[in-house]
C-alpha atoms as a PDB file:
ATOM      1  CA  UNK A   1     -62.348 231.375 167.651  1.00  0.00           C
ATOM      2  CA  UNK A   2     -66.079 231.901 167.773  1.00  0.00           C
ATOM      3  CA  UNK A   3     -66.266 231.742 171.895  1.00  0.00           C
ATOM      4  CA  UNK A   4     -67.056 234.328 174.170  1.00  0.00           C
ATOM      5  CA  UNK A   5     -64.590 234.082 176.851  1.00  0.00           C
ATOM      6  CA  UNK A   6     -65.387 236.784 178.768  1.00  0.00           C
ATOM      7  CA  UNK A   7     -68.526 235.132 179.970  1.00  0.00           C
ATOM      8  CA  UNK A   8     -67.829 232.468 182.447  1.00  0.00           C
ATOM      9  CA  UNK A   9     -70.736 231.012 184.371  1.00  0.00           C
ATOM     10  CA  UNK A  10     -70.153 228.330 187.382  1.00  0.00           C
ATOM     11  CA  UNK A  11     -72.353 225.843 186.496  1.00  0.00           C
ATOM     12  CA  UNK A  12     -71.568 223.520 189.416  1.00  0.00           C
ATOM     13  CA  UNK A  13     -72.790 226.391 191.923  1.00  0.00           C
ATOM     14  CA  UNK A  14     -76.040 227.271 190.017  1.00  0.00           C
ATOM     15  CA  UNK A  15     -76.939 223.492 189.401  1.00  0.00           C
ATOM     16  CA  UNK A  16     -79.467 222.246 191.779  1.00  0.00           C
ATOM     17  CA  UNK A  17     -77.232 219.538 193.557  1.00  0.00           C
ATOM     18  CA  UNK A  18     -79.410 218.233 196.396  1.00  0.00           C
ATOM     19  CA  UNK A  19     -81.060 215.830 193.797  1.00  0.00           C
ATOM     20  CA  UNK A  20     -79.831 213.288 190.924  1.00  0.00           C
ATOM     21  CA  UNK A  21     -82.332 214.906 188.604  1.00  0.00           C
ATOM     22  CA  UNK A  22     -81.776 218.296 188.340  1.00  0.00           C
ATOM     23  CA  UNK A  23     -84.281 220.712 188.764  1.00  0.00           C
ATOM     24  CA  UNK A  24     -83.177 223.823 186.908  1.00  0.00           C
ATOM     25  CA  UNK A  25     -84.986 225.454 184.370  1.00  0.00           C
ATOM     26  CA  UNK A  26     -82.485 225.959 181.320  1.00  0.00           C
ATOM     27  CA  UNK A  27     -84.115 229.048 179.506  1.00  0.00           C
ATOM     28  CA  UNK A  28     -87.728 230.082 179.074  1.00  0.00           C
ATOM     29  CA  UNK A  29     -90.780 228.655 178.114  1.00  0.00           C
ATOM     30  CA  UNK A  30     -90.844 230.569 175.201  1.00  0.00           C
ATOM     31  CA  UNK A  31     -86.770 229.751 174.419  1.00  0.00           C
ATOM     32  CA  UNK A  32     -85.706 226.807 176.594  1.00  0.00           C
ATOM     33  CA  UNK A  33     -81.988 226.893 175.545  1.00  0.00           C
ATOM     34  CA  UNK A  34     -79.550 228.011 177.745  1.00  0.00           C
ATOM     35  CA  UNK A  35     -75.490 227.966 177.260  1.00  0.00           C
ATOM     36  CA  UNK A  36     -72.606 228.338 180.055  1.00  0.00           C
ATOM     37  CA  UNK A  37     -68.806 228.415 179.618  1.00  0.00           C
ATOM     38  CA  UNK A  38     -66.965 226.814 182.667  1.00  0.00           C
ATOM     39  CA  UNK A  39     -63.262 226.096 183.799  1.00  0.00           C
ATOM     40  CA  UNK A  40     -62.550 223.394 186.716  1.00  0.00           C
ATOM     41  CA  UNK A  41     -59.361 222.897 188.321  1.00  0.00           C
ATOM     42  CA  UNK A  42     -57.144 219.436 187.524  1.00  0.00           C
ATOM     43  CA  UNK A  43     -58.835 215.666 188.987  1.00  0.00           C
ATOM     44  CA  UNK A  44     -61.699 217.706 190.431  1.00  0.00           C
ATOM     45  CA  UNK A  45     -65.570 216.799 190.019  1.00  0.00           C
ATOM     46  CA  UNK A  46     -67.012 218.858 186.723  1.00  0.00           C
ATOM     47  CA  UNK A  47     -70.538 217.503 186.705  1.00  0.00           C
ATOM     48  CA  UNK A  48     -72.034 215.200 189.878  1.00  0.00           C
ATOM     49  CA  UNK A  49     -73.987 212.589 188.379  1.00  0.00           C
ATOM     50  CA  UNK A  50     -77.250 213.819 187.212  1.00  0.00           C
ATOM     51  CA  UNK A  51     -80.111 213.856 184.200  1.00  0.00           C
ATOM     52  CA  UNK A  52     -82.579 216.006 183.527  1.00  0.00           C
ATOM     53  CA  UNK A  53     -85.003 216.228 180.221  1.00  0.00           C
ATOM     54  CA  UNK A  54     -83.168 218.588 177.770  1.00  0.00           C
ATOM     55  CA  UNK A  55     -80.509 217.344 175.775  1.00  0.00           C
ATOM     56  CA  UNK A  56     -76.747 218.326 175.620  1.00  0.00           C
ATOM     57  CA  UNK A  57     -74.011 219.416 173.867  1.00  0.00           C
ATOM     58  CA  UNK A  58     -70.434 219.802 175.683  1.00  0.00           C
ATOM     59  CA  UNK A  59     -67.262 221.317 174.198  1.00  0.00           C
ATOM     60  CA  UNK A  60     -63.788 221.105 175.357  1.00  0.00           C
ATOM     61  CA  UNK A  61     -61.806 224.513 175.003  1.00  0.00           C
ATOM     62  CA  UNK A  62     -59.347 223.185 176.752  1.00  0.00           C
ATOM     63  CA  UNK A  63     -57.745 220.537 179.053  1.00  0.00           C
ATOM     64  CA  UNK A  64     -58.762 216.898 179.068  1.00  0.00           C
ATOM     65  CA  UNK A  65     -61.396 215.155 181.301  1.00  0.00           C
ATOM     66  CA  UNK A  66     -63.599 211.929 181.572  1.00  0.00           C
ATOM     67  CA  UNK A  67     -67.354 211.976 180.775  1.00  0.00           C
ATOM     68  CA  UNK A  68     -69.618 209.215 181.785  1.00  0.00           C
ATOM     69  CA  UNK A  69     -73.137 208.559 179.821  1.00  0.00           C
ATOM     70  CA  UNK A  70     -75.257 206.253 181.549  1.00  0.00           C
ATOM     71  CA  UNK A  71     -72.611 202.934 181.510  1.00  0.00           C
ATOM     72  CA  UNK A  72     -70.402 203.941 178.982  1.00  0.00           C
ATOM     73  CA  UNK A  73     -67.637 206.724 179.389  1.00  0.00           C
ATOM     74  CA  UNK A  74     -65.575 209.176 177.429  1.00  0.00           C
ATOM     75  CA  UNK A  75     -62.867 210.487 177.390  1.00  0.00           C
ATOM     76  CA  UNK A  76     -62.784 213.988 175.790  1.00  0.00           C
ATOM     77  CA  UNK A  77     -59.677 216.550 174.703  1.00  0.00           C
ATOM     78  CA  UNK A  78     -59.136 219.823 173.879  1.00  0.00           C
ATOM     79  CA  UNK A  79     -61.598 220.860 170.320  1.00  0.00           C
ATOM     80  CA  UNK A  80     -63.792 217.634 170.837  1.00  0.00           C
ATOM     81  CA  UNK A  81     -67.754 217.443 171.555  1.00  0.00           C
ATOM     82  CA  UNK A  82     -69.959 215.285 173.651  1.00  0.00           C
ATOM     83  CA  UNK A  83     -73.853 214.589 173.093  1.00  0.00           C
ATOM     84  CA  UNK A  84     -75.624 213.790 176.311  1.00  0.00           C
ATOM     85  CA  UNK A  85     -78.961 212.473 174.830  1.00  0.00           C
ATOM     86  CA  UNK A  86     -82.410 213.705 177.218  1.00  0.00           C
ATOM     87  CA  UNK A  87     -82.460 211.758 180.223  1.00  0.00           C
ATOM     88  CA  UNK A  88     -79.682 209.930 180.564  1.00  0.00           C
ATOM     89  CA  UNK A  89     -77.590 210.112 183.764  1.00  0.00           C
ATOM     90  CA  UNK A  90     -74.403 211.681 183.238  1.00  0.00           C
ATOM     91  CA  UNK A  91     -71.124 213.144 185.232  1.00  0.00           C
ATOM     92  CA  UNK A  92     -67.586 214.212 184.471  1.00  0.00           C
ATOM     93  CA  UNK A  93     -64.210 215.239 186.023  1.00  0.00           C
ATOM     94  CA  UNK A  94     -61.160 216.868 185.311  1.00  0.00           C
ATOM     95  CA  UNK A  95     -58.197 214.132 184.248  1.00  0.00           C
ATOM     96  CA  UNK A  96     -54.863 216.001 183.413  1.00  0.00           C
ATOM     97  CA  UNK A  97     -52.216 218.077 184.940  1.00  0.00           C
ATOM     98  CA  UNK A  98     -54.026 221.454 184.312  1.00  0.00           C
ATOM     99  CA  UNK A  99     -57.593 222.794 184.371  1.00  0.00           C
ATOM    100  CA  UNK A 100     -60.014 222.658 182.054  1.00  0.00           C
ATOM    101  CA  UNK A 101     -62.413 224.476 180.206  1.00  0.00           C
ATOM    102  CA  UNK A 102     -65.935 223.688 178.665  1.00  0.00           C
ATOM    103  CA  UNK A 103     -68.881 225.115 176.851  1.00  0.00           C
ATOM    104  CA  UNK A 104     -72.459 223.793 176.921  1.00  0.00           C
ATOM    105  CA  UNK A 105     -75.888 224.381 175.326  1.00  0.00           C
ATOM    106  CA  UNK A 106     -78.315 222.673 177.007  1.00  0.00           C
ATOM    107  CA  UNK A 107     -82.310 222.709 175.664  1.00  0.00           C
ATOM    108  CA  UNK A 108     -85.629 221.320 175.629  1.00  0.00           C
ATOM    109  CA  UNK A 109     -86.151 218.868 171.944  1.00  0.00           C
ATOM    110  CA  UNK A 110     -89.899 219.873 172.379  1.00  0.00           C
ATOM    111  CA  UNK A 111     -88.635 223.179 171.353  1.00  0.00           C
ATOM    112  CA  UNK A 112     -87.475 221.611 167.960  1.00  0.00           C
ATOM    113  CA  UNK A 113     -90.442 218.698 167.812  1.00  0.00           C
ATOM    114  CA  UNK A 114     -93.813 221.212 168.688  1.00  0.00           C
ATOM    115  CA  UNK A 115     -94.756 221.592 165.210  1.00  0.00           C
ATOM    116  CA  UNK A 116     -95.650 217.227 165.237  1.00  0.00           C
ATOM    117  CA  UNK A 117     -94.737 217.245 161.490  1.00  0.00           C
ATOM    118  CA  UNK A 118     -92.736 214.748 159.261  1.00  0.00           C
ATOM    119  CA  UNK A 119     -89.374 216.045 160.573  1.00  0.00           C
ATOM    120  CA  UNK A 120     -90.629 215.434 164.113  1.00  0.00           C
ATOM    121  CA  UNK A 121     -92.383 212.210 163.570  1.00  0.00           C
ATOM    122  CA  UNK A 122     -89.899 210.647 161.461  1.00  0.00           C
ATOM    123  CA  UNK A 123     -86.403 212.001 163.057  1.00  0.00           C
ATOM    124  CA  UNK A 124     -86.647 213.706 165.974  1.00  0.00           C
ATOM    125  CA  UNK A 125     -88.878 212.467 168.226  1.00  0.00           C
ATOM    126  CA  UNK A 126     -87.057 208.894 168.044  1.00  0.00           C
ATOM    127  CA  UNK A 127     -83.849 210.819 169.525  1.00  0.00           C
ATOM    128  CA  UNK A 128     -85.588 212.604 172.001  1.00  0.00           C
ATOM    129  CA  UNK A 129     -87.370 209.375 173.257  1.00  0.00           C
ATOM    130  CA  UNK A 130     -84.031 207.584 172.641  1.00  0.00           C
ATOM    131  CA  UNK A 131     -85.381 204.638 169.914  1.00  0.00           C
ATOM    132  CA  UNK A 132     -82.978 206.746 167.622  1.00  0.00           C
ATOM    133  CA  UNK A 133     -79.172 207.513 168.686  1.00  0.00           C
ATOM    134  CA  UNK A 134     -76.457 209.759 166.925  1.00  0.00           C
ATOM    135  CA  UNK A 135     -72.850 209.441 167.943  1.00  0.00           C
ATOM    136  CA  UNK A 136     -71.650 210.848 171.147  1.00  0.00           C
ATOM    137  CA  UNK A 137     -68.362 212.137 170.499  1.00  0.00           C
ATOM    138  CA  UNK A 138     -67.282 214.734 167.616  1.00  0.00           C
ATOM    139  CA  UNK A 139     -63.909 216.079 166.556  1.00  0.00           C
ATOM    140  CA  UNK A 140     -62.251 217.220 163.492  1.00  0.00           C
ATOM    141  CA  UNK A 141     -61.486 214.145 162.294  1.00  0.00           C
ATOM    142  CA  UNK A 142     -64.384 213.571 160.300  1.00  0.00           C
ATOM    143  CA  UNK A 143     -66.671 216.079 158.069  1.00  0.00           C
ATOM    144  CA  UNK A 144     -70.020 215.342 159.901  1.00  0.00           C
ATOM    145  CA  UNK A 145     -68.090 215.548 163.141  1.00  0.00           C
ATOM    146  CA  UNK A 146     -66.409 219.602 161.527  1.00  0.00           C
ATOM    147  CA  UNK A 147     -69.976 220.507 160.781  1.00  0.00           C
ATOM    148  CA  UNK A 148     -71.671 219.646 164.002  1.00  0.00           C
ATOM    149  CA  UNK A 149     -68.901 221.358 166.162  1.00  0.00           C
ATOM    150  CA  UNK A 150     -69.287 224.383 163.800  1.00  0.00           C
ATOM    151  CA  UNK A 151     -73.339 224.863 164.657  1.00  0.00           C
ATOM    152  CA  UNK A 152     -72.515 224.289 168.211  1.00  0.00           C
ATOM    153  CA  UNK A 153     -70.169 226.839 168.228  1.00  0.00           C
ATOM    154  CA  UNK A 154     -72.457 228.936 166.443  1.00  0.00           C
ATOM    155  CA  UNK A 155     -75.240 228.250 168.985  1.00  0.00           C
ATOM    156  CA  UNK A 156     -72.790 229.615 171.804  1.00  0.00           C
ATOM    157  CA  UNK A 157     -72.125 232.735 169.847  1.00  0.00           C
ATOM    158  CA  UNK A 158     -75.444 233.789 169.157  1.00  0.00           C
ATOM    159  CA  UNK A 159     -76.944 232.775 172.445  1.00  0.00           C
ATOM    160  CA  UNK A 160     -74.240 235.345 173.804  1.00  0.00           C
ATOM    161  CA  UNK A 161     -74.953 238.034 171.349  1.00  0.00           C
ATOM    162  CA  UNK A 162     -77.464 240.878 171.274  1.00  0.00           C
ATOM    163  CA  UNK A 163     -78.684 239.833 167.784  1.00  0.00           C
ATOM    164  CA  UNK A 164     -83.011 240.515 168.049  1.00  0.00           C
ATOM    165  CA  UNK A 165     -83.024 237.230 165.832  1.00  0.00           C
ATOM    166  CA  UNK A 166     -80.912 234.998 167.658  1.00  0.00           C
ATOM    167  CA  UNK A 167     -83.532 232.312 168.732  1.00  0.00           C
ATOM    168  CA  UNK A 168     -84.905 231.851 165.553  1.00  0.00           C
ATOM    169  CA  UNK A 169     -80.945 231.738 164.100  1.00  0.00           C
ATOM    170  CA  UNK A 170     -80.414 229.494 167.134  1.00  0.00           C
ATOM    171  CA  UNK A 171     -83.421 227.362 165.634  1.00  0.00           C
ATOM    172  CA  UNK A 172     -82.322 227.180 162.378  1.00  0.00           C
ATOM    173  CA  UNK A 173     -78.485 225.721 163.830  1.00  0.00           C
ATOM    174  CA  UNK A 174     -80.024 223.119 165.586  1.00  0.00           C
ATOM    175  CA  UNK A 175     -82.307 221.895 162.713  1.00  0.00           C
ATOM    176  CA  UNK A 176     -78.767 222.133 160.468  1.00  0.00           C
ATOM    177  CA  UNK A 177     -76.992 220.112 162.780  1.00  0.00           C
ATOM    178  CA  UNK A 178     -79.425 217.308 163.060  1.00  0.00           C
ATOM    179  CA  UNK A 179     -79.743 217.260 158.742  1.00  0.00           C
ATOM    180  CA  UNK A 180     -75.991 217.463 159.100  1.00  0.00           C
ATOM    181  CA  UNK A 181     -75.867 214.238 160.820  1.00  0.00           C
ATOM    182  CA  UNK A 182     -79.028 212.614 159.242  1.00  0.00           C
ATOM    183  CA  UNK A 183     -77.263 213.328 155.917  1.00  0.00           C
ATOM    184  CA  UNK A 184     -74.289 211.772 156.754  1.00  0.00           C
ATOM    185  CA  UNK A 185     -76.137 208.497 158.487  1.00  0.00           C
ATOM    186  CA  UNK A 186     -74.877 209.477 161.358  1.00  0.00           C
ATOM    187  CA  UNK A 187     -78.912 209.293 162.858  1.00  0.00           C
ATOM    188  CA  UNK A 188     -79.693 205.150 162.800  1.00  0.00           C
ATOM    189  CA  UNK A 189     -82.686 203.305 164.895  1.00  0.00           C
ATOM    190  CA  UNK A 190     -81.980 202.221 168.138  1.00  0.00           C
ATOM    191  CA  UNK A 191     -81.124 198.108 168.708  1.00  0.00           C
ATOM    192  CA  UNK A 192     -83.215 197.132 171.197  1.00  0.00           C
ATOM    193  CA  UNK A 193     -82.060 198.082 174.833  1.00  0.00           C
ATOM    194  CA  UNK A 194     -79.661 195.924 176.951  1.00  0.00           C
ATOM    195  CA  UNK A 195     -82.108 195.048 179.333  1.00  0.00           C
ATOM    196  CA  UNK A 196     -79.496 194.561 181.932  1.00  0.00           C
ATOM    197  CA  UNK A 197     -77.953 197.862 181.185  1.00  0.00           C
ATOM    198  CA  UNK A 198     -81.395 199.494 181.459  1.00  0.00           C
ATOM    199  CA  UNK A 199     -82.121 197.946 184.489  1.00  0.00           C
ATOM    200  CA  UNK A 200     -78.771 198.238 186.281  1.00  0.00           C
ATOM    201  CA  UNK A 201     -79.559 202.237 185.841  1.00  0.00           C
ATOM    202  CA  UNK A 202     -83.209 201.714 187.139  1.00  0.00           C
ATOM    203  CA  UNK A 203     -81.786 199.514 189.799  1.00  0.00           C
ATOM    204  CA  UNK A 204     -78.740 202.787 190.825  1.00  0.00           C
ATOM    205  CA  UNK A 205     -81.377 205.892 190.118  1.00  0.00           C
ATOM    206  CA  UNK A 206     -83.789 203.714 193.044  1.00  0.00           C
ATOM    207  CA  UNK A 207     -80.800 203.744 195.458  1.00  0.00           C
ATOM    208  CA  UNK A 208     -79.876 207.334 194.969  1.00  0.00           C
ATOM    209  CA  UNK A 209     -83.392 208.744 196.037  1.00  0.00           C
ATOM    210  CA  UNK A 210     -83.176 206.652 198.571  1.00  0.00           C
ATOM    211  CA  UNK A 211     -80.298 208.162 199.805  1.00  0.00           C
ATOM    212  CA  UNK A 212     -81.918 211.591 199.226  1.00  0.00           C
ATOM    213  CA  UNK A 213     -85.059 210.588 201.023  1.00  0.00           C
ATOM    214  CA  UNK A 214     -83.486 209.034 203.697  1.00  0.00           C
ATOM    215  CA  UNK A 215     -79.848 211.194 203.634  1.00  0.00           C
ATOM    216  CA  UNK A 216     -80.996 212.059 208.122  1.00  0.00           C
ATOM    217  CA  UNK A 217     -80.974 208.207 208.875  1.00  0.00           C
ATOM    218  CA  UNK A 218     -78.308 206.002 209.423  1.00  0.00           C
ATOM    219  CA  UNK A 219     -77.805 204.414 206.434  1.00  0.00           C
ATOM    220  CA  UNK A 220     -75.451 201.127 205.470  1.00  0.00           C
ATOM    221  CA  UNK A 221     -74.582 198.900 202.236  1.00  0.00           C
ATOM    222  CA  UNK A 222     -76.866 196.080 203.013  1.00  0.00           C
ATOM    223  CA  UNK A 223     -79.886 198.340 203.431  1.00  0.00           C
ATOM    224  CA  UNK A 224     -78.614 200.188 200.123  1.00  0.00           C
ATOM    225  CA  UNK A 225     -78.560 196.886 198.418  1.00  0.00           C
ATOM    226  CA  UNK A 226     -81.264 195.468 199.323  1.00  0.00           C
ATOM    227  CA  UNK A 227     -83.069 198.928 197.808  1.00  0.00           C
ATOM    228  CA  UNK A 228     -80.845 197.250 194.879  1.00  0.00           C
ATOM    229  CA  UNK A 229     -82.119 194.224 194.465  1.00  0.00           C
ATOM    230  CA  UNK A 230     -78.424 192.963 194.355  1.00  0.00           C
ATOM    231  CA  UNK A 231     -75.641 190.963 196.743  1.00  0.00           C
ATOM    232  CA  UNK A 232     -73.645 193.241 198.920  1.00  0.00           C
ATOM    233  CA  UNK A 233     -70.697 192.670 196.860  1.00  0.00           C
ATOM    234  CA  UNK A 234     -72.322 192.897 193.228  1.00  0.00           C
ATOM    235  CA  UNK A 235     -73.927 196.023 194.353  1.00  0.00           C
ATOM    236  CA  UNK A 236     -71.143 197.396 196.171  1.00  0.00           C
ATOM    237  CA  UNK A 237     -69.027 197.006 192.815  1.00  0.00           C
ATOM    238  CA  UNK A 238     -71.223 198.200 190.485  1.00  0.00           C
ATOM    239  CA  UNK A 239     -72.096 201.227 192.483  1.00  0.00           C
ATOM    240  CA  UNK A 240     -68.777 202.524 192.422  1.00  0.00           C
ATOM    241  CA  UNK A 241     -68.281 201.423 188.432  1.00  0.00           C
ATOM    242  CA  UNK A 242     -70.680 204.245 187.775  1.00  0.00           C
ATOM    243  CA  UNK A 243     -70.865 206.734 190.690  1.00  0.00           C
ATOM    244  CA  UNK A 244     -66.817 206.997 191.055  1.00  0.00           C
ATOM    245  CA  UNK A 245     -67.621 206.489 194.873  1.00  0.00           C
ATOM    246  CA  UNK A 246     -68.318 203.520 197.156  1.00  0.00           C
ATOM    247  CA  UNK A 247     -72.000 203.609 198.518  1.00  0.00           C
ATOM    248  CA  UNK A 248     -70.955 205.312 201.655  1.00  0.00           C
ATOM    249  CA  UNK A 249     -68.596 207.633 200.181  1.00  0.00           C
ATOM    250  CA  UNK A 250     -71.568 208.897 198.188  1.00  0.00           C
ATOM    251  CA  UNK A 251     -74.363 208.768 200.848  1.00  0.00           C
ATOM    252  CA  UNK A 252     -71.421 210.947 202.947  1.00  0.00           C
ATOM    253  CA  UNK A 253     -70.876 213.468 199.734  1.00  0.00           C
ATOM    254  CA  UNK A 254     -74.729 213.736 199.158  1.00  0.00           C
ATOM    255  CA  UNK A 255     -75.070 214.405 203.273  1.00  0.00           C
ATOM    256  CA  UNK A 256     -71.840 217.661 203.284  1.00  0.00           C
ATOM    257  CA  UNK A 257     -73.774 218.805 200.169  1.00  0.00           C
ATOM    258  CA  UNK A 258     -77.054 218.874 201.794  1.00  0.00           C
ATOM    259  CA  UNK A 259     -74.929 220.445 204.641  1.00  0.00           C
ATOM    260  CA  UNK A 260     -73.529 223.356 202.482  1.00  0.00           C
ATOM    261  CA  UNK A 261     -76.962 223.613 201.161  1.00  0.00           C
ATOM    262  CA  UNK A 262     -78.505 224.291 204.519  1.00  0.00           C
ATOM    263  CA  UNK A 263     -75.897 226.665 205.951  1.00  0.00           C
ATOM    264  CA  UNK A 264     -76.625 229.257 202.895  1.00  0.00           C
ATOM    265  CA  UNK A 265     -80.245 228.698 203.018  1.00  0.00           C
ATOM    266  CA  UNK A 266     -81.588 228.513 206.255  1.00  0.00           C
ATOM    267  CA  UNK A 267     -80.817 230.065 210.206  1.00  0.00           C
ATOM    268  CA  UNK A 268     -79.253 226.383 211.668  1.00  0.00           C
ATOM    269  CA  UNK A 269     -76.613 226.162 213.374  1.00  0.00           C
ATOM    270  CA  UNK A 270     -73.311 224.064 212.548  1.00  0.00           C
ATOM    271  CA  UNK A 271     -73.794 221.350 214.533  1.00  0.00           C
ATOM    272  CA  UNK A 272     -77.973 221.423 213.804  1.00  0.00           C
ATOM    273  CA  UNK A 273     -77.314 221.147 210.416  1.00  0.00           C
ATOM    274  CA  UNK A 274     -74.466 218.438 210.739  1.00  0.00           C
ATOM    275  CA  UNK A 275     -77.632 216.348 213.068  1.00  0.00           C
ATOM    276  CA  UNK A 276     -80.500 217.332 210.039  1.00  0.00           C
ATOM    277  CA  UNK A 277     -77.979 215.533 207.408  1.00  0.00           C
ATOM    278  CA  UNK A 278     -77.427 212.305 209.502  1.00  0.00           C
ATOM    279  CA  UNK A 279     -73.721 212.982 210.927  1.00  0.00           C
ATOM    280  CA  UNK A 280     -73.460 213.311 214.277  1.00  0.00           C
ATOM    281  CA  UNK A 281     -69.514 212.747 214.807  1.00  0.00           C
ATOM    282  CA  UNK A 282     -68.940 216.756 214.529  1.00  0.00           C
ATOM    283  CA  UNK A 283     -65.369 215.920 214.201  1.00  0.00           C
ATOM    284  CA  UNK A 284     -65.991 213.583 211.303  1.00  0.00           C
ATOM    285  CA  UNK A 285     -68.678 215.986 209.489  1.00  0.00           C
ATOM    286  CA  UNK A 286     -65.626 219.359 209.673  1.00  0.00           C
ATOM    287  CA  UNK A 287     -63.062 217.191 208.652  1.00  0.00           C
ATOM    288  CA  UNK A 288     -64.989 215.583 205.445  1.00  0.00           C
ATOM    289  CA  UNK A 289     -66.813 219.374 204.985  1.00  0.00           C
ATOM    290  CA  UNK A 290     -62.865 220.826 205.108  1.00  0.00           C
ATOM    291  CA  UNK A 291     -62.080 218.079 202.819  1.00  0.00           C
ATOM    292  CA  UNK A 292     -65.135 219.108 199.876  1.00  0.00           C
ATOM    293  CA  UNK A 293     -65.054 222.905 200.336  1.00  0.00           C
ATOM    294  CA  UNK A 294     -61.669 223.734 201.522  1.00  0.00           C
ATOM    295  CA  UNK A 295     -62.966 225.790 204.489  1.00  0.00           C
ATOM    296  CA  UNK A 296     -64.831 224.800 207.820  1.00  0.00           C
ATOM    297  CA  UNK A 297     -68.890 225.263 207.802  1.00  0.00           C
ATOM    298  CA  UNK A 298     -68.690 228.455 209.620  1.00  0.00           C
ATOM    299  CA  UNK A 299     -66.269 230.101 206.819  1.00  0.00           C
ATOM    300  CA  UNK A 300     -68.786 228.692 204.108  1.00  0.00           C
ATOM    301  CA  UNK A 301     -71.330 229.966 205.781  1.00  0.00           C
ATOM    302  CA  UNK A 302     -69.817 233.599 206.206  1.00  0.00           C
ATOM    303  CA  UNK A 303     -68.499 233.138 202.815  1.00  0.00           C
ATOM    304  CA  UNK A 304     -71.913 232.792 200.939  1.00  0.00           C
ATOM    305  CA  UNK A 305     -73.489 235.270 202.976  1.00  0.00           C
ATOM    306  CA  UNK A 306     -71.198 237.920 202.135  1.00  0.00           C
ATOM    307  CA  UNK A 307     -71.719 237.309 197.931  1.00  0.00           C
END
């Protein structure tokens, strides 16, 4: 086993969670790749819905859980990959009996696409600007699928080494694994998009920073689908298709995570910070709070202060 298990990073605290895109910096400037081992507990939440610009590998060490890509979802077992291609809204969660446990690298294709040459122009600049796909799933069950896994784990290893010349190693893994694929046509031009797909995610990633913008308001399907552009009912459906959540579940999760959020980061009180995030039932806010953190606010709060 080339994995590091002594490391183990929580990559649902450290992510940026107030906002669909996340905000993070994974790496450097100078070496903007970043890799994080994680376990979850069974039917719980591994990644809220999110994007950002770098592109991603995932590896299952162990367990068995449900990844979802834009429209299209996955479901991944123990010794299989996942490619979450740069920009594209994606989320997971646990699905068996017992936990599970996941590696990702996570970095920046300009890293791999600076040098504007013929292997930039011709291969990988389609992929990052997504007019070029390669599969999303990988196991052992196929040679290209072997090879990829192998630089990925490779990646992870030498990311959590000492080695002085492990970016440039790094480098040279991620180059491999993209000839790997290319050589195996695994890399083929895009068809062009779905343009109901694409605009069904336009359409969702409108109504979710609306949420954010407007998280201290009261807020209700109709308005929410009218940000849409959709029926109640269409809207209402295909909200909850993607986000695992009706529209006011969410809008409710989003408003106890901008709760959490302000009860490590600023002086409010309980109930102030209940009233900033739009629920003003106190009863209802330390029951669904309870509920998402297993503790009351004032426990999180004296919890996270104490770290």
């Amino acid at each position: 086993m080339l994995i590091n298990n002594n490391i183990m990073i929580n990559w649902r605290m450290n992510m940026d969670r107030r906002h669909l895109r996340e905000n993070r910096r994974h790496g450097t400037p100078q070496f903007p790749l970043a890799t994080y081992l994680q376990q979850q507990e069974t039917n719980e939440t591994i990644l809220d819905n999110h994007w950002h610009d770098e592109a991603e590998f995932l590896w299952m060490l162990s367990g068995h859980a449900v990844f979802q890509i834009g429209l299209s979802t996955f479901e991944l077992k123990a010794g299989e990959g996942i490619f979450i291609p740069c920009g594209e809204v994606h989320g997971g969660y646990a699905l068996s009996s017992s936990s599970c446990t996941f590696i990702a690298v996570v970095f920046h294709m300009d890293w791999l696409t600076e040098a504007k040459d013929g292997i930039a122009t011709r291969f990988l600049q389609p992929l990052q600007r997504g007019d070029a796909v390669i599969p999303y799933v990988y196991n052992e069950g196929t040679v290209w699928g072997k090879l990829v896994l192998r630089h990925f784990a490779n990646i992870y290893r030498l990311n959590e080494s000492s080695d002085p010349e492990k970016e440039l190693r790094i480098k040279a893994e991620l180059y491999g694994l993209f000839a790997d694929l290319i050589g195996y046509g695994q890399w083929t031009r895009r068809d062009p998009a779905n343009p109901v797909d694409t605009q069904t995610m336009d359409r969702l990633k409108s109504v979710v920073a609306y949420i954010e913008s407007h998280c201290g308001q009261p807020l209700t399907v109709p308005q929410l689908a009218a940000v849409a552009g959709m029926s109640i009912g269409h809207f209402s459906r295909v909200f909850k298709s993607f986000m695992r959540k009706t529209p006011m579940d969410y809008v409710n999760h989003y408003r106890i995570q901008q709760a959490a959020y302000l009860l490590q980061n600023t002086k409010m009180s309980v109930a102030e910070a209940a009233m900033e995030v739009g629920l003003a039932n106190f009863s209802y806010f330390s029951k669904k709070f309870r509920s998402t953190y297993d503790c009351t606010p004032s426990q999180f709060r004296k919890k996270f202060r104490s770290l």
